[in-house]
PDB file of N, CA and C in Angstrom:
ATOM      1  N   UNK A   1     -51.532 -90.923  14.974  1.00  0.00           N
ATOM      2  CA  UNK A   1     -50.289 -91.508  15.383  1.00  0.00           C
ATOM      3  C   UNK A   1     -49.648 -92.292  14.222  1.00  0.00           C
ATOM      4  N   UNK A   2     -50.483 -92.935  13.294  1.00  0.00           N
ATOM      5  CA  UNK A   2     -50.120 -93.439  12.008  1.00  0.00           C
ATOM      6  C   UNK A   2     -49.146 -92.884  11.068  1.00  0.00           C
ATOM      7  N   UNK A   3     -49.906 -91.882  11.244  1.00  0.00           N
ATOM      8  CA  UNK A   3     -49.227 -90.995   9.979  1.00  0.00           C
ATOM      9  C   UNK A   3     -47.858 -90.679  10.901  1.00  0.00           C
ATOM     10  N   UNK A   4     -47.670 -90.131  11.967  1.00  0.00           N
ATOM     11  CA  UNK A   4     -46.483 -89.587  12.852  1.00  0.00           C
ATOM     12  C   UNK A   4     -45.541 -90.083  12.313  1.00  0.00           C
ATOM     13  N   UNK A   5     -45.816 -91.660  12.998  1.00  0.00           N
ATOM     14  CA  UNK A   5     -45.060 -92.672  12.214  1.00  0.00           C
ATOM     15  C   UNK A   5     -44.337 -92.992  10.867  1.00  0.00           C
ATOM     16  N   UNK A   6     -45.524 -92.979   9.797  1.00  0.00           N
ATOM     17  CA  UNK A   6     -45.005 -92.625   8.572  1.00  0.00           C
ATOM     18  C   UNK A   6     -44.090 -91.518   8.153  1.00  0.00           C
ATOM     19  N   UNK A   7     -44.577 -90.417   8.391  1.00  0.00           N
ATOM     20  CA  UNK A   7     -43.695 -89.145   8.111  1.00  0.00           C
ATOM     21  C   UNK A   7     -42.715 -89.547   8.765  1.00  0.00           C
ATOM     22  N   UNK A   8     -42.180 -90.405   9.867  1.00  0.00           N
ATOM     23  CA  UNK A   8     -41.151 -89.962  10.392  1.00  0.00           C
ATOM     24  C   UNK A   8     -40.089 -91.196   9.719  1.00  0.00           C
ATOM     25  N   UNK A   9     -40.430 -91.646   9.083  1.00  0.00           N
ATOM     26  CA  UNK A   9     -39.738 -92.653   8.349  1.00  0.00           C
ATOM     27  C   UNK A   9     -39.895 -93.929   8.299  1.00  0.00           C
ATOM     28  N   UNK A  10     -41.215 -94.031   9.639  1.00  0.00           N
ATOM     29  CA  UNK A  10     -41.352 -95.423   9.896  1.00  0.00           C
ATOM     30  C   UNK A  10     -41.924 -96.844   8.995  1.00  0.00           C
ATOM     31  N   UNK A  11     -42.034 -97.883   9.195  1.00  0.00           N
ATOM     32  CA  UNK A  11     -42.707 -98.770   8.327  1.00  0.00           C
ATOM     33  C   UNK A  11     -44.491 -98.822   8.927  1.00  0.00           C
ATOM     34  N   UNK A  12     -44.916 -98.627   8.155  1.00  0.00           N
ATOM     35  CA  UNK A  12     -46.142 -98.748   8.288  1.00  0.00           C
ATOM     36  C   UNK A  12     -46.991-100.040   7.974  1.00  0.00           C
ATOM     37  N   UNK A  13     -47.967-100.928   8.514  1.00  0.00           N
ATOM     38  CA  UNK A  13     -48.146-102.302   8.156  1.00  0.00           C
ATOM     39  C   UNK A  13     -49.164-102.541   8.091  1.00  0.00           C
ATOM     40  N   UNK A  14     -50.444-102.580   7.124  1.00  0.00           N
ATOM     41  CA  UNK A  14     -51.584-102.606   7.730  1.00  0.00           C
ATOM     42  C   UNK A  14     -51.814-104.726   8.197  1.00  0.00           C
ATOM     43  N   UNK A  15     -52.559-104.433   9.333  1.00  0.00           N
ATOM     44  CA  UNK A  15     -52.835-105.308   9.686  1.00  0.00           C
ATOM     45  C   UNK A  15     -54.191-105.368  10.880  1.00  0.00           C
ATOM     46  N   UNK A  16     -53.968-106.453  11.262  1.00  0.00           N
ATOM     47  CA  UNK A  16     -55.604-106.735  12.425  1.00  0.00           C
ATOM     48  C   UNK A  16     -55.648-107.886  13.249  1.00  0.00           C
ATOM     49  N   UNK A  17     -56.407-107.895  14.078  1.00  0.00           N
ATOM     50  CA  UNK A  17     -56.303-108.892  15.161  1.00  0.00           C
ATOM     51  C   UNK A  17     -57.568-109.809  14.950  1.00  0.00           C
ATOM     52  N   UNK A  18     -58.115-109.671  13.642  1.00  0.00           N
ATOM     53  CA  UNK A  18     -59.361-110.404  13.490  1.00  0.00           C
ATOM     54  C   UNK A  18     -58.874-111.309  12.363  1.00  0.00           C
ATOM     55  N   UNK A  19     -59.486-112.578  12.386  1.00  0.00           N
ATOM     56  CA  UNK A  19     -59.314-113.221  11.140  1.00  0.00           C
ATOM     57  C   UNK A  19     -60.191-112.693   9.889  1.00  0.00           C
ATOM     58  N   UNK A  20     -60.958-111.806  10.137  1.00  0.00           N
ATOM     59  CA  UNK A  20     -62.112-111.876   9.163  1.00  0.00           C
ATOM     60  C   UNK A  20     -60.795-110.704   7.943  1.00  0.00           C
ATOM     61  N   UNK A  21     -60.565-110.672   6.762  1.00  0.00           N
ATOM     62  CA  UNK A  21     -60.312-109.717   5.939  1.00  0.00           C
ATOM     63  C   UNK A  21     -60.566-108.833   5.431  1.00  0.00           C
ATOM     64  N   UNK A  22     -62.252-108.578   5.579  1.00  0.00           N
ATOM     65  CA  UNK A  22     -62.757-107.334   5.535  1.00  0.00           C
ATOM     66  C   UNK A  22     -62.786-106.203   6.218  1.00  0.00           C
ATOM     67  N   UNK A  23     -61.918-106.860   7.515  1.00  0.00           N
ATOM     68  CA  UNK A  23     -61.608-106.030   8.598  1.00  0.00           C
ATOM     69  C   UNK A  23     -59.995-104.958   7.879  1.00  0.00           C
ATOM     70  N   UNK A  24     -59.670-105.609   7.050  1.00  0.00           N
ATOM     71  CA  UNK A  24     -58.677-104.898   6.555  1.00  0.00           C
ATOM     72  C   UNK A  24     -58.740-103.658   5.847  1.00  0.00           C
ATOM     73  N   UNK A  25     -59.631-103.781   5.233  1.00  0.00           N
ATOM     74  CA  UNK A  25     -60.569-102.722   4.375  1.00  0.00           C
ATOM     75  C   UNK A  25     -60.892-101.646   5.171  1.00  0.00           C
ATOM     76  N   UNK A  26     -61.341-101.794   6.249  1.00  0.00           N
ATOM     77  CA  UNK A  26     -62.097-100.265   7.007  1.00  0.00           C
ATOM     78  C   UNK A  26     -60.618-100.212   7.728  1.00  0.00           C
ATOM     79  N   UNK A  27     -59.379-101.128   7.671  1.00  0.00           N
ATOM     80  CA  UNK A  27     -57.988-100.223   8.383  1.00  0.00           C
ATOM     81  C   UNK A  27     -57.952 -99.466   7.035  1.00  0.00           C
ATOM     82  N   UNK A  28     -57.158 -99.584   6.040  1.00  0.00           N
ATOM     83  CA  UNK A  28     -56.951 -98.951   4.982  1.00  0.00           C
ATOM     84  C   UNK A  28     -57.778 -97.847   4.695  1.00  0.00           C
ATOM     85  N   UNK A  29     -59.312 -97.887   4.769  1.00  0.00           N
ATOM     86  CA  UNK A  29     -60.315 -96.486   5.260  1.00  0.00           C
ATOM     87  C   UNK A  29     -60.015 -95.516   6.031  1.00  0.00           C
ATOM     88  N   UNK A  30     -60.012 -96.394   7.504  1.00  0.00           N
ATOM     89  CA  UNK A  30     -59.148 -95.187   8.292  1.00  0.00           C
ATOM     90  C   UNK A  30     -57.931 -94.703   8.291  1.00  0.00           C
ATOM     91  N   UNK A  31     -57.068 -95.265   7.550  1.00  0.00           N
ATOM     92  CA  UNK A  31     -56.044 -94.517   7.354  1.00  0.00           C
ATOM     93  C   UNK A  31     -56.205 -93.887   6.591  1.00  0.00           C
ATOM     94  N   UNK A  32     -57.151 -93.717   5.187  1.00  0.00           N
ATOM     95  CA  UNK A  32     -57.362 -92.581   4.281  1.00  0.00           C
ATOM     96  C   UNK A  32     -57.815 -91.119   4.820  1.00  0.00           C
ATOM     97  N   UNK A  33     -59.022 -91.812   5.781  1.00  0.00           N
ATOM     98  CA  UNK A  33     -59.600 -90.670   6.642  1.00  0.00           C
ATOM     99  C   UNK A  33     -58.560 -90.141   7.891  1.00  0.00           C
ATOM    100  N   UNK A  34     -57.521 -90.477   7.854  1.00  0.00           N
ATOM    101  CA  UNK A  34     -56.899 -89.976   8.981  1.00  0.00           C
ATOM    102  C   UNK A  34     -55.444 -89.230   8.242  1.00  0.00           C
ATOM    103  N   UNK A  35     -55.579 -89.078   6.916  1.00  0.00           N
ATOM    104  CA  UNK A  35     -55.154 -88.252   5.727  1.00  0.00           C
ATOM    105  C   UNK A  35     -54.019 -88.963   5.158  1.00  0.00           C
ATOM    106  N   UNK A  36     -53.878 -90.202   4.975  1.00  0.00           N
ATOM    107  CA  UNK A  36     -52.636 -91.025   4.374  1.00  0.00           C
ATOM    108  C   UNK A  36     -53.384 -90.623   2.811  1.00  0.00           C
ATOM    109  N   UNK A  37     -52.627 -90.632   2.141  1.00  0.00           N
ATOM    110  CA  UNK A  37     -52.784 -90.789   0.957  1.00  0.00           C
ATOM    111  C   UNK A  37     -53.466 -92.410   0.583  1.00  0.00           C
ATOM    112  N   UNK A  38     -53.675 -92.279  -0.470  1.00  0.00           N
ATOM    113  CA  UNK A  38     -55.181 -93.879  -0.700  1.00  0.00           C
ATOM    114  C   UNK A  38     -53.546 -94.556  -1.317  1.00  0.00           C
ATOM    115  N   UNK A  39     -52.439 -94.307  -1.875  1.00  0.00           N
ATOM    116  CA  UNK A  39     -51.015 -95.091  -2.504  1.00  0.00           C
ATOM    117  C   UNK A  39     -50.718 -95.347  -1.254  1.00  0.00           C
ATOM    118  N   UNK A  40     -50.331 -94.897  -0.209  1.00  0.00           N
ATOM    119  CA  UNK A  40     -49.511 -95.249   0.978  1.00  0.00           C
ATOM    120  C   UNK A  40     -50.264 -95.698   1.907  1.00  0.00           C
ATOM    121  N   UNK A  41     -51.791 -95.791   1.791  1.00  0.00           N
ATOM    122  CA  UNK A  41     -52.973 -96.990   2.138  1.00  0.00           C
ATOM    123  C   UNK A  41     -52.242 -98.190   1.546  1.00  0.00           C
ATOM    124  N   UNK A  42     -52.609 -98.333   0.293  1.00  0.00           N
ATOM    125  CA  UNK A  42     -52.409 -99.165  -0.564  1.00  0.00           C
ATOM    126  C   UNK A  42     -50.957 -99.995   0.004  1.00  0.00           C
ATOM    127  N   UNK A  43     -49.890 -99.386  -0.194  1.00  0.00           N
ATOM    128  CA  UNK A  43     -48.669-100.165   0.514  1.00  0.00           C
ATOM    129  C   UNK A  43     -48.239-100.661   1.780  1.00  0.00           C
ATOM    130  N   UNK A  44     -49.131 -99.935   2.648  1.00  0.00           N
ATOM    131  CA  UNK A  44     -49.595-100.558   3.884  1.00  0.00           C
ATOM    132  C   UNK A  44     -49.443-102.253   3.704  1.00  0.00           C
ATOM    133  N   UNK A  45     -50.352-102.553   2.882  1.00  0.00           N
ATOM    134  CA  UNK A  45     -50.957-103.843   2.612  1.00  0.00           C
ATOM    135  C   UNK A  45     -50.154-104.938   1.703  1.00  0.00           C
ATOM    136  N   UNK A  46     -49.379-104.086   0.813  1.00  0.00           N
ATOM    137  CA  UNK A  46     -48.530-104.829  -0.044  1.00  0.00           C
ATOM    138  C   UNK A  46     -47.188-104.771   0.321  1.00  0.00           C
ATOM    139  N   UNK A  47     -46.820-103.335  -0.262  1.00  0.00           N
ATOM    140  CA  UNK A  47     -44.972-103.042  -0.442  1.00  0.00           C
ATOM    141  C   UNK A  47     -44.662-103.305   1.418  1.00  0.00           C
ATOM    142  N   UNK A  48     -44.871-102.932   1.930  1.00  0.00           N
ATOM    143  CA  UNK A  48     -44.685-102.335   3.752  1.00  0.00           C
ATOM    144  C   UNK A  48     -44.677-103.871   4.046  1.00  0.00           C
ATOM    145  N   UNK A  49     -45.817-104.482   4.019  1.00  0.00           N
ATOM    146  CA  UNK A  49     -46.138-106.053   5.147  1.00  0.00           C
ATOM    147  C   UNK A  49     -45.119-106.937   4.060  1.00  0.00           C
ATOM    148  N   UNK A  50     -44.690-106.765   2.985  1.00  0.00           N
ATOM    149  CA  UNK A  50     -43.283-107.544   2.207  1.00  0.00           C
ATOM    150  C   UNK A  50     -42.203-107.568   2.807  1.00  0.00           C
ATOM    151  N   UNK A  51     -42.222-106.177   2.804  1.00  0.00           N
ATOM    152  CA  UNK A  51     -40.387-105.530   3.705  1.00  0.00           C
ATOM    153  C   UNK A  51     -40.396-106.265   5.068  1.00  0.00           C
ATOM    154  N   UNK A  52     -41.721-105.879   5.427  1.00  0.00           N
ATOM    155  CA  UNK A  52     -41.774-106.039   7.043  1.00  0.00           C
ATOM    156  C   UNK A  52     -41.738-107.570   7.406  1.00  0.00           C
ATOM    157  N   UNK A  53     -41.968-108.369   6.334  1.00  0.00           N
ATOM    158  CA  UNK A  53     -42.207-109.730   6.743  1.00  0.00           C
ATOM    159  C   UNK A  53     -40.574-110.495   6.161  1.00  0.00           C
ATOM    160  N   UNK A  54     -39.675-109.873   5.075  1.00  0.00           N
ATOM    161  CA  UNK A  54     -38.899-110.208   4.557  1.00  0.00           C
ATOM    162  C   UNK A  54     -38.971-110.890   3.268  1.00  0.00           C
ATOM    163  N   UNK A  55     -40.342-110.555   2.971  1.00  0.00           N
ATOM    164  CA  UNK A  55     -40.573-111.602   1.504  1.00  0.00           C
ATOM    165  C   UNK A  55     -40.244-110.570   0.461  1.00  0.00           C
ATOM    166  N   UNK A  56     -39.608-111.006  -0.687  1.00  0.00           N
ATOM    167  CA  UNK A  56     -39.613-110.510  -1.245  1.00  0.00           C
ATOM    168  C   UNK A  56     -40.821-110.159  -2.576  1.00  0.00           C
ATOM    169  N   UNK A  57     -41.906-109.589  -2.262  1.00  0.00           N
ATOM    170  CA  UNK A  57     -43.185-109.661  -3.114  1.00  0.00           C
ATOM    171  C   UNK A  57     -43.566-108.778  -2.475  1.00  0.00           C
ATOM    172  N   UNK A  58     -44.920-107.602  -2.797  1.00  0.00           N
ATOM    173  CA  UNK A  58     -44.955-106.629  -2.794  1.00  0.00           C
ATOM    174  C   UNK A  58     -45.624-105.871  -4.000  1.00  0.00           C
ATOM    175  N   UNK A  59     -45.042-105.872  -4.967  1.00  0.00           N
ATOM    176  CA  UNK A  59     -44.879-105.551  -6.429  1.00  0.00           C
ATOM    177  C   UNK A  59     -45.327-106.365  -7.166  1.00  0.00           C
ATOM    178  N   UNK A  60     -45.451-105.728  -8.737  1.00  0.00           N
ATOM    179  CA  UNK A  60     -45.399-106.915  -9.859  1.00  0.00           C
ATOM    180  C   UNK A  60     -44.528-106.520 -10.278  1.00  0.00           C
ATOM    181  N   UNK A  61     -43.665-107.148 -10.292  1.00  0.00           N
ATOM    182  CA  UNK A  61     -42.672-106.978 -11.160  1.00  0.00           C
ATOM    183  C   UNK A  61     -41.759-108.028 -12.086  1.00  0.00           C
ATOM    184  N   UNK A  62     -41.207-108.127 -12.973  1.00  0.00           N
ATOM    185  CA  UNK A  62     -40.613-109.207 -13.624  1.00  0.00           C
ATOM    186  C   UNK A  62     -39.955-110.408 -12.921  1.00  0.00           C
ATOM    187  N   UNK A  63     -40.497-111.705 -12.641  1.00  0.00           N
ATOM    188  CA  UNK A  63     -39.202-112.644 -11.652  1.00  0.00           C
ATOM    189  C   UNK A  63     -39.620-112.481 -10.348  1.00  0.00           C
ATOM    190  N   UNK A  64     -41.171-111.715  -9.909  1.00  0.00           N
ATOM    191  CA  UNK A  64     -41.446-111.998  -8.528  1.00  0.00           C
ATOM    192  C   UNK A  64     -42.444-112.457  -8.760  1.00  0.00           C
ATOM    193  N   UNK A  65     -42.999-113.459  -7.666  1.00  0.00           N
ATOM    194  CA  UNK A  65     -43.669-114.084  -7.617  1.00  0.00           C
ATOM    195  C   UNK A  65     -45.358-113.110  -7.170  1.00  0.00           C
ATOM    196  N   UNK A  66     -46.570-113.384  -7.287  1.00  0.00           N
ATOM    197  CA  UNK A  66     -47.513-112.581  -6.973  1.00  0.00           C
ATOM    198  C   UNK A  66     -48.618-112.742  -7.469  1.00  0.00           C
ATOM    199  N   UNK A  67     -49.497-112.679  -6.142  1.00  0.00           N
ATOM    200  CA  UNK A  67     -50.605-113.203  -6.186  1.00  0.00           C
ATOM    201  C   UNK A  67     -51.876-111.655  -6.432  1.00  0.00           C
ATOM    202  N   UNK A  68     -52.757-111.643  -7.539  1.00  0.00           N
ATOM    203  CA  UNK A  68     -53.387-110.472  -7.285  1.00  0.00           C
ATOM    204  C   UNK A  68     -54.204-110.196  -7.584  1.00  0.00           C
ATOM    205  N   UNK A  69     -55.152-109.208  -6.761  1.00  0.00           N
ATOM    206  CA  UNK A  69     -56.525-109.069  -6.852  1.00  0.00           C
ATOM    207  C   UNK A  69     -57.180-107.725  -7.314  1.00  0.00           C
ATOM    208  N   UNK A  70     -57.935-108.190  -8.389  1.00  0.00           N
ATOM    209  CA  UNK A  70     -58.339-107.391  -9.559  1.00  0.00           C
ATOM    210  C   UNK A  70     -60.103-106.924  -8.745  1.00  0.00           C
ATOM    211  N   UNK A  71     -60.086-105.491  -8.526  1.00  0.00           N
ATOM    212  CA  UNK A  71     -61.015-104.741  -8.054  1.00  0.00           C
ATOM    213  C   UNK A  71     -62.221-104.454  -8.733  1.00  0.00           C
ATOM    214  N   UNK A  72     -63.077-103.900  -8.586  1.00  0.00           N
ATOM    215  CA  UNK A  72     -64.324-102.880  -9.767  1.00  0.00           C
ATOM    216  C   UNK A  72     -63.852-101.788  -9.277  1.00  0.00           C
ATOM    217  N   UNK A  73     -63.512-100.666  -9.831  1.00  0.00           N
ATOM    218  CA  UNK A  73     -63.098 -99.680  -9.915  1.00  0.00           C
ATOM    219  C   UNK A  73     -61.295 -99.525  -9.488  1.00  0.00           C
ATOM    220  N   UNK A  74     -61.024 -98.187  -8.948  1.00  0.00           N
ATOM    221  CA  UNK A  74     -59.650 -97.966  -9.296  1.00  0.00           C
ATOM    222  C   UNK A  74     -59.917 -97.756  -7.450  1.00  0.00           C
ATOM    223  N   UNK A  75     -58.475 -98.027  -6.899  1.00  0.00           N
ATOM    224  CA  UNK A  75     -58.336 -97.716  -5.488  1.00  0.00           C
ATOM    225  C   UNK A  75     -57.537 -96.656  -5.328  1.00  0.00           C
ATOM    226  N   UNK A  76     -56.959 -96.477  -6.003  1.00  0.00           N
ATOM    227  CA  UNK A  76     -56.283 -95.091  -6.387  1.00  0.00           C
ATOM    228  C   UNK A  76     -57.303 -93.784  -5.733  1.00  0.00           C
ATOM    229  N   UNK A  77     -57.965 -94.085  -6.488  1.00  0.00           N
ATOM    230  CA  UNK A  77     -58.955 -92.974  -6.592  1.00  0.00           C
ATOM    231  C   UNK A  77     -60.334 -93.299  -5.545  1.00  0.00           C
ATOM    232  N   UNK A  78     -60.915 -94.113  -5.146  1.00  0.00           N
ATOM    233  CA  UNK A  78     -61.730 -94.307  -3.789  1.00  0.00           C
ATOM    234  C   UNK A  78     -60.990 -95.559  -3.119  1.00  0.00           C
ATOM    235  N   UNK A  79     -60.449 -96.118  -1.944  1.00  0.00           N
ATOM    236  CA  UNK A  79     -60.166 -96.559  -1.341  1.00  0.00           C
ATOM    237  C   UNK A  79     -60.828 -97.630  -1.239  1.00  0.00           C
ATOM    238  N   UNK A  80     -62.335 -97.133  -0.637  1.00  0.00           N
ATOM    239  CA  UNK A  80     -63.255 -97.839  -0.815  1.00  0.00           C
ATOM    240  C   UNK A  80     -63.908 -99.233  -1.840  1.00  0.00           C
ATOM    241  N   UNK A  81     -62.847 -98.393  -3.347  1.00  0.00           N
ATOM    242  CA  UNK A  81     -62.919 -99.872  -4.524  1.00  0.00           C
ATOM    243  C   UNK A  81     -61.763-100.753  -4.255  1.00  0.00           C
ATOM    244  N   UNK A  82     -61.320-100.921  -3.248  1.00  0.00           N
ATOM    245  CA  UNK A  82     -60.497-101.862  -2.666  1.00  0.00           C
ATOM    246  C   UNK A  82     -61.488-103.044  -2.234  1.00  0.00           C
ATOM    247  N   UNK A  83     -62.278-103.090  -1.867  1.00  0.00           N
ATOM    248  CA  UNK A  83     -62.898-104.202  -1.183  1.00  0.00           C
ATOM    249  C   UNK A  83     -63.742-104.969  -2.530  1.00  0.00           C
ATOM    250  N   UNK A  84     -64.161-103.947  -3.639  1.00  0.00           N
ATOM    251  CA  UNK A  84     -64.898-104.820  -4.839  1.00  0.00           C
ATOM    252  C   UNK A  84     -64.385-105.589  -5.669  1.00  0.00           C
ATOM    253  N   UNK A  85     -63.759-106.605  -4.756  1.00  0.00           N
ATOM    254  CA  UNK A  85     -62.856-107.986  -5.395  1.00  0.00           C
ATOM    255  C   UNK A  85     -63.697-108.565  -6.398  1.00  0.00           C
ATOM    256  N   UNK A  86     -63.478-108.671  -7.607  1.00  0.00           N
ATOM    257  CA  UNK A  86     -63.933-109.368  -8.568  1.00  0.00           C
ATOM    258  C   UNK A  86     -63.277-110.553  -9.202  1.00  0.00           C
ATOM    259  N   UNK A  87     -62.269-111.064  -8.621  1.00  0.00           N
ATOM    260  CA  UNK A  87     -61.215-111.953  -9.334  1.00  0.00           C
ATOM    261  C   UNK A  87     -59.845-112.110  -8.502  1.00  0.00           C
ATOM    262  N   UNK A  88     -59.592-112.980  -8.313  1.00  0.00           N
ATOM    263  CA  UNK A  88     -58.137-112.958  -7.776  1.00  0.00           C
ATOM    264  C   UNK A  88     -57.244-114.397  -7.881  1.00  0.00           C
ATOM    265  N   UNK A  89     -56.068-113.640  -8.297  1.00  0.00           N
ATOM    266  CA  UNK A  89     -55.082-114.441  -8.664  1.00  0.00           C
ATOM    267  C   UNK A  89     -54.328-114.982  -8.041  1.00  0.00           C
ATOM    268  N   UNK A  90     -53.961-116.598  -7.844  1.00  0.00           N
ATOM    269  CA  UNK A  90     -53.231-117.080  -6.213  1.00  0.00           C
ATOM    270  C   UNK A  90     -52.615-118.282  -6.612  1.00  0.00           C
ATOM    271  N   UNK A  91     -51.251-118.268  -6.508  1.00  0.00           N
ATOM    272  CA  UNK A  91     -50.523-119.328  -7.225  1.00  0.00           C
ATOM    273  C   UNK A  91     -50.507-119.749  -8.332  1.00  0.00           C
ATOM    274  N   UNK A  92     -50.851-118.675  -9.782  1.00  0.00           N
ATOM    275  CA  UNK A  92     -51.049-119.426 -11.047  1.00  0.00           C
ATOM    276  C   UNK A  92     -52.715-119.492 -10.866  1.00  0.00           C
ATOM    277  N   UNK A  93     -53.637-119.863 -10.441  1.00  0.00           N
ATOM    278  CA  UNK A  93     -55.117-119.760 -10.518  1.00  0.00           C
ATOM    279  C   UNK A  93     -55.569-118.888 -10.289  1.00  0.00           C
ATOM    280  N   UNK A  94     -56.575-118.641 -11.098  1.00  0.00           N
ATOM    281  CA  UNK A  94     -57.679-118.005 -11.357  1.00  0.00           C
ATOM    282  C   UNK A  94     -58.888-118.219 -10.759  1.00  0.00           C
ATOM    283  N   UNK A  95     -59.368-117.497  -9.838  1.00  0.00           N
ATOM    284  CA  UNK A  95     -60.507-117.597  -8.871  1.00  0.00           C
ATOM    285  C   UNK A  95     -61.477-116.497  -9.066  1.00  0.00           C
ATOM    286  N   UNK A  96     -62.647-116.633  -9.391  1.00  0.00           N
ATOM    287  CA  UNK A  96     -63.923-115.327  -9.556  1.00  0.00           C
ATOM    288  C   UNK A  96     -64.372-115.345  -8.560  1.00  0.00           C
ATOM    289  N   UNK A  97     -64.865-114.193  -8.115  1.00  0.00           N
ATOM    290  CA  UNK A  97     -66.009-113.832  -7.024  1.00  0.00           C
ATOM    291  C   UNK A  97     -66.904-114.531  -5.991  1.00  0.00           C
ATOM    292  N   UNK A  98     -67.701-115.064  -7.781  1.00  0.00           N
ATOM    293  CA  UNK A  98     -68.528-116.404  -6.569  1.00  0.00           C
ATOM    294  C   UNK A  98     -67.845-117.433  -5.823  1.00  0.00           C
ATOM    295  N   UNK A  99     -66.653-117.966  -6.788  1.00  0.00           N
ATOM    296  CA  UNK A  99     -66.025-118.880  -6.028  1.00  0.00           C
ATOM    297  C   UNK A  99     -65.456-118.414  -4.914  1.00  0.00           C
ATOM    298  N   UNK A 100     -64.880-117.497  -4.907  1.00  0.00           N
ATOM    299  CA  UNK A 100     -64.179-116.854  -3.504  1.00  0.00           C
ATOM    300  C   UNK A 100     -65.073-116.973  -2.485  1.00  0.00           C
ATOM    301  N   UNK A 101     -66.994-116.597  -2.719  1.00  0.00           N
ATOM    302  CA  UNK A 101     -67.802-116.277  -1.794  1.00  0.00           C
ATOM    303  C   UNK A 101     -68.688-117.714  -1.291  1.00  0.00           C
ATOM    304  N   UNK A 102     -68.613-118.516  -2.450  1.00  0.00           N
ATOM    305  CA  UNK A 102     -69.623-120.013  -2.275  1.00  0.00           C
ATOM    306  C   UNK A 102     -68.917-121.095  -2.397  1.00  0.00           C
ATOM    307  N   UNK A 103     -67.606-121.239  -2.839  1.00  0.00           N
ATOM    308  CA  UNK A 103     -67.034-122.639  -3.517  1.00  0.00           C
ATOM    309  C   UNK A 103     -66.757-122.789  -4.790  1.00  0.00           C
ATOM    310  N   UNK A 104     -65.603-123.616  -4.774  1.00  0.00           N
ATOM    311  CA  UNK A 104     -66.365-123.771  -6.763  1.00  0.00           C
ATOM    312  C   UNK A 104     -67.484-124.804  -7.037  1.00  0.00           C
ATOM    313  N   UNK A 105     -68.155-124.500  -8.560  1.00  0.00           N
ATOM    314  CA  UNK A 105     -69.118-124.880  -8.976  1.00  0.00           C
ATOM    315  C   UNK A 105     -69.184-126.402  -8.708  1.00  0.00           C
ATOM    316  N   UNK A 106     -70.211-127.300  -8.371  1.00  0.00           N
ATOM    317  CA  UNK A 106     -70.173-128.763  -8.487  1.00  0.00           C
ATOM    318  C   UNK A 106     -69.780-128.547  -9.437  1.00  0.00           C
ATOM    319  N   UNK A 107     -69.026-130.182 -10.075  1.00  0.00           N
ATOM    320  CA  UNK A 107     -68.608-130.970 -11.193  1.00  0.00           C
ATOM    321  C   UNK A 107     -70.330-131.579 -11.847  1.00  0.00           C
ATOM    322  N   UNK A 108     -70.799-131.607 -13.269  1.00  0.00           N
ATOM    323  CA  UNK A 108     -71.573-132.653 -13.233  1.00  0.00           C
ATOM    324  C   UNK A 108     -71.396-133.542 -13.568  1.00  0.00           C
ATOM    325  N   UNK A 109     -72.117-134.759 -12.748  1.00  0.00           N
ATOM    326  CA  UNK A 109     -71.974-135.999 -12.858  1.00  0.00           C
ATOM    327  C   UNK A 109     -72.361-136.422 -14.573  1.00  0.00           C
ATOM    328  N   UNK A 110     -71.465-137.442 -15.148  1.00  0.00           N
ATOM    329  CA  UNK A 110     -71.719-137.554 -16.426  1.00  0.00           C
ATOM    330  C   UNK A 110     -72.286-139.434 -15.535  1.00  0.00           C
ATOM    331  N   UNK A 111     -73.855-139.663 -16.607  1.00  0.00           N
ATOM    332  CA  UNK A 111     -73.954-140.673 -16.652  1.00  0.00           C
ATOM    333  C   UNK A 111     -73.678-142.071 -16.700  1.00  0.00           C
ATOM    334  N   UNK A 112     -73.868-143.064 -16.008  1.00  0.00           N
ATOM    335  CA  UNK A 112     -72.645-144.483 -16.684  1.00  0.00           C
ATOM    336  C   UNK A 112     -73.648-144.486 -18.044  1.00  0.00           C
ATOM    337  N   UNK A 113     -72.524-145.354 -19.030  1.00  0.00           N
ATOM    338  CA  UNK A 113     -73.569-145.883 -20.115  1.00  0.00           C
ATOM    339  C   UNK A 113     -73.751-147.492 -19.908  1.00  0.00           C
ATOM    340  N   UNK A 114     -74.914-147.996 -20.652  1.00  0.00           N
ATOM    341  CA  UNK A 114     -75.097-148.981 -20.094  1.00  0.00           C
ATOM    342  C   UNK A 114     -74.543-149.687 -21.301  1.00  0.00           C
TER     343      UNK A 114
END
């Protein structure tokens, strides 16, 4: 019914009724497996939920604003390397993996001197 949709001109949006975000990942799956192309997966999530929301972001492009997340491998090409977030970019910061998954690192405490 997805695709119906799509072909027929519609906006397509990926989204979910769960807070969790990994839940987003197996939508974008099934829409690969249900023969979307892994690009029009892909915009599901970006270009589509922009339009659809009115923001203008979506893209990288010169003068837009954008937050973005740098994969292990290409999603292009498995879908699946969509979920191997290694880094992501969010307001100007720079966030790695672990931090995304544990926190950031304690600070260490520097000694008083006496």
């Amino acid at each position: 019914m997805v695709l119906d949709v799509m072909q027929a001109g519609g906006l397509v949006v990926a989204g979910t009724d769960s807070p969790h975000g990994i839940n987003l990942h197996g939508e974008l799956r099934a829409y690969v497996l249900a023969g979307m192309s892994t690009y029009d997966a892909l915009k599901t999530a970006t270009v589509n939920a922009a339009q659809a929301l009115g923001f203008d972001g979506g893209t990288i492009e010169a003068g837009k604003l954008a937050d973005l997340v740098m994969v292990d491998g290409n999603p292009l090409a498995n879908i699946a390397h969509a979920h191997k977030v290694q880094r992501v970019i969010a307001n100007g910061r720079v966030y790695e993996r672990h931090e995304l998954l544990h926190g950031p690192a304690p600070v260490p405490r520097v000694p008083n001197n006496p």
